[in-house]
N, C-alpha and C. Protein backbone atom coordinates (compact mmCIF):
# COMPACT_ATOMS: atom_id res chain seq x y z
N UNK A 1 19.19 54.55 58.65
CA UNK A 1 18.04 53.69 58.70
C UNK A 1 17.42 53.81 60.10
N UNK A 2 16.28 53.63 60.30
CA UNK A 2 15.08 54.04 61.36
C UNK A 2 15.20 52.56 61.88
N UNK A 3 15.72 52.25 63.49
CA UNK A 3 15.39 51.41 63.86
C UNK A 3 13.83 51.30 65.39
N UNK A 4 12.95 50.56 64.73
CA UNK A 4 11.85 50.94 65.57
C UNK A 4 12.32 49.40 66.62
N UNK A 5 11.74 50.24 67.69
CA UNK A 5 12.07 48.84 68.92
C UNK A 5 10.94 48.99 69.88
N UNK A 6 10.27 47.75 70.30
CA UNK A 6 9.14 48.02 71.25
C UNK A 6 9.43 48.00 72.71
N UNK A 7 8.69 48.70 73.53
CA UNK A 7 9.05 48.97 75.08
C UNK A 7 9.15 47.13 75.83
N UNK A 8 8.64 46.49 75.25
CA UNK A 8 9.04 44.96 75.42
C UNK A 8 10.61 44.58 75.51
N UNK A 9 11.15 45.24 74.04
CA UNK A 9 12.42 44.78 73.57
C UNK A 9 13.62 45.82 74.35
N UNK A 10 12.94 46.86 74.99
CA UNK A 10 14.12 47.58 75.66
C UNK A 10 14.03 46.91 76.89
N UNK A 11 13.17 46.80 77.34
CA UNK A 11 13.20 45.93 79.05
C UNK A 11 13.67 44.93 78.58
N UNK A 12 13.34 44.02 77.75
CA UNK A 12 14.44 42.96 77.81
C UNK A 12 15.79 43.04 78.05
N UNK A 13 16.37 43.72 77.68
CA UNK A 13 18.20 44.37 77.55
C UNK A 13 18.12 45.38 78.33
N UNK A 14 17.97 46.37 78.81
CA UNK A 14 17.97 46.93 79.80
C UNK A 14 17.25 47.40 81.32
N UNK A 15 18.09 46.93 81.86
CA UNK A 15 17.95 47.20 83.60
C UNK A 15 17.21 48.36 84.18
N UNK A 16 16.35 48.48 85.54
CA UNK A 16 16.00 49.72 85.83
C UNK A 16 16.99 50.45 86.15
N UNK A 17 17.90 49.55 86.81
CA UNK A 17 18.98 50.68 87.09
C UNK A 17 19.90 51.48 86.25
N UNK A 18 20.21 50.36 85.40
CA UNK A 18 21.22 50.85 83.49
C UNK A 18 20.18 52.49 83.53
N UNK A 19 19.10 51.96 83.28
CA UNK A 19 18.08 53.16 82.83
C UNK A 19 18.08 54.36 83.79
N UNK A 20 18.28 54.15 85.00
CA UNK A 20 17.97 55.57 86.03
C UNK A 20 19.49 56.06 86.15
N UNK A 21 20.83 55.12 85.68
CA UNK A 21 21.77 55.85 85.46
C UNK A 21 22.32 56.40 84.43
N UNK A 22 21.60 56.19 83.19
CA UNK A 22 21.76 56.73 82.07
C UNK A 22 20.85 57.83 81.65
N UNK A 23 19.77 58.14 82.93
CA UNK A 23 19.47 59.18 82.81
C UNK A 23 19.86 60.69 83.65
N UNK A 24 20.39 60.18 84.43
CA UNK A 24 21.67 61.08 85.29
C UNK A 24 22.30 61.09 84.48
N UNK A 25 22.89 60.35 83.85
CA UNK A 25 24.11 60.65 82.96
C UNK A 25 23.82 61.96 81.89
N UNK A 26 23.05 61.97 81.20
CA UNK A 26 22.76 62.23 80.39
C UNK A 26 21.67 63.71 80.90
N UNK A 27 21.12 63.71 82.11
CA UNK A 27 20.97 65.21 82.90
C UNK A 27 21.82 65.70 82.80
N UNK A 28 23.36 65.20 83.57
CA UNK A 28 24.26 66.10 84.14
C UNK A 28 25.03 66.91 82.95
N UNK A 29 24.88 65.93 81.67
CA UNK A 29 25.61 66.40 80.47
C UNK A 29 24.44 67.69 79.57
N UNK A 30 23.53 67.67 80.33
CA UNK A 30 22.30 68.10 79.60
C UNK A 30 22.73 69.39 81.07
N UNK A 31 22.75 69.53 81.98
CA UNK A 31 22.56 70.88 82.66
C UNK A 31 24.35 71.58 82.69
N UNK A 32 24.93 70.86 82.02
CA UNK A 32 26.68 71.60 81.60
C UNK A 32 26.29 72.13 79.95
N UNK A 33 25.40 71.45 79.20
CA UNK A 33 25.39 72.09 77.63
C UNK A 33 26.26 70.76 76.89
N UNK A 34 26.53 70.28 77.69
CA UNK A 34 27.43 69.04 76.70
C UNK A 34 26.84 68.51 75.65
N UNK A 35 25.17 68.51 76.27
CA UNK A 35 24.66 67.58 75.28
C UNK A 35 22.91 68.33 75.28
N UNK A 36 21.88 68.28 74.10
CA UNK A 36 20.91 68.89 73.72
C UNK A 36 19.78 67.83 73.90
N UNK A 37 19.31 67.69 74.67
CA UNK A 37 18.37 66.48 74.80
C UNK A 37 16.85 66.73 74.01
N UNK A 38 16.38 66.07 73.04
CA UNK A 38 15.13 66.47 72.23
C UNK A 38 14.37 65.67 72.97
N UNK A 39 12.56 66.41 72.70
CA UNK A 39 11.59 65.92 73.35
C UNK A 39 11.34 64.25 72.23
N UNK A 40 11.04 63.41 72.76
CA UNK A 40 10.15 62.55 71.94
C UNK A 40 8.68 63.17 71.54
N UNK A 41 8.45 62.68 70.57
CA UNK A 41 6.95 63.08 69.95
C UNK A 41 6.02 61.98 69.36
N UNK A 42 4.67 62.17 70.14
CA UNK A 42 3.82 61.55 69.84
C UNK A 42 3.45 61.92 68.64
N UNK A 43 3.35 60.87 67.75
CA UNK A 43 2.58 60.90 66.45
C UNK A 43 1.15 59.86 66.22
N UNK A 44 0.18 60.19 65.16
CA UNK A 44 -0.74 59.11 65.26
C UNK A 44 -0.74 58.79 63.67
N UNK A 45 -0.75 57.79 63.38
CA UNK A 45 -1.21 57.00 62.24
C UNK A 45 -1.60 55.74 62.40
N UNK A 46 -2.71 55.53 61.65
CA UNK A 46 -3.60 54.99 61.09
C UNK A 46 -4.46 54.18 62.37
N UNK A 47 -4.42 55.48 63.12
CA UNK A 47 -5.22 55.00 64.48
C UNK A 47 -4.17 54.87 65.48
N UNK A 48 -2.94 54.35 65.68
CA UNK A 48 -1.93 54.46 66.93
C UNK A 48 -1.61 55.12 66.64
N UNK A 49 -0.95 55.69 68.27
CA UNK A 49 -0.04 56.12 68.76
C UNK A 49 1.24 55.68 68.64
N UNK A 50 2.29 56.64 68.50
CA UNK A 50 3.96 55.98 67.79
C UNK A 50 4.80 56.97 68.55
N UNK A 51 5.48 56.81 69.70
CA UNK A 51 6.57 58.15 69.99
C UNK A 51 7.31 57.78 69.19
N UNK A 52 8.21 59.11 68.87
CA UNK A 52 9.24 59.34 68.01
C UNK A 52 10.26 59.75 68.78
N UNK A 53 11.42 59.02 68.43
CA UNK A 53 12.48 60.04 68.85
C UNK A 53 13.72 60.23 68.01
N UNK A 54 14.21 60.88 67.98
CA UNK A 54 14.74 62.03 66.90
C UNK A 54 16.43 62.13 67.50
N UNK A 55 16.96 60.84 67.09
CA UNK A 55 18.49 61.43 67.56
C UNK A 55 19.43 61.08 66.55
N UNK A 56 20.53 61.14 66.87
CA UNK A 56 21.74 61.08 65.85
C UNK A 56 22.83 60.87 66.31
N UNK A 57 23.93 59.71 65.51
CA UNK A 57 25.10 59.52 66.19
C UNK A 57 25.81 59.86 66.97
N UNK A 58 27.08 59.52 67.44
CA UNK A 58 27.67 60.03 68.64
C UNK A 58 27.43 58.84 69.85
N UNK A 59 27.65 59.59 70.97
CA UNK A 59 27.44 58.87 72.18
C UNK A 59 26.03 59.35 73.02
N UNK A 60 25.59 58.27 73.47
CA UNK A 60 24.54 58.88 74.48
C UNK A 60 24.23 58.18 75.82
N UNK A 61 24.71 58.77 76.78
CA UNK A 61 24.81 58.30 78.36
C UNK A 61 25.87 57.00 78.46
N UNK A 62 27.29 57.16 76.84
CA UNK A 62 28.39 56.25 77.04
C UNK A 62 27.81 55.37 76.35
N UNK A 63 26.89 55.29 75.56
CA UNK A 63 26.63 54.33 74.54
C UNK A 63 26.61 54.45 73.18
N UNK A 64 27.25 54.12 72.65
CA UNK A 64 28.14 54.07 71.28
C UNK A 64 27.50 52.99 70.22
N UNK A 65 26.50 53.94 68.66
CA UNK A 65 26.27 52.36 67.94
C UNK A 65 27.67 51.98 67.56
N UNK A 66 26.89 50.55 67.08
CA UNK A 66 28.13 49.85 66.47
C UNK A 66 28.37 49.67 65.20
């Protein structure tokens, strides 16, 4: 199931810092091959703009769904 979340609802729960270390994290695993990082993609319907992003279970920068 597609969970959509607005840039409101991620700043709520996450920190600048959570965020600038989970993106190191997730470089360093990205310049060893550990891990394949996909672009997000802008899409438009029905007049907006919608990034997409395109991932799949597992862990990402040590975060685990539940």
């Amino acid at each position: 199931m597609t969970l959509h979340i607005s840039e409101a609802e991620v700043r709520a729960v996450l920190t600048m810092p959570q965020a600038v270390e989970a993106v190191e994290e997730i470089s360093r695993k990205q310049a060893t091959g550990e891990v394949v990082v996909h672009p997000r993609k802008a899409i438009r319907i029905a007049g907006r703009r919608i990034l997409s992003l395109y991932g799949r279970g597992g862990f990402f920068a040590g975060l685990r769904r539940q």
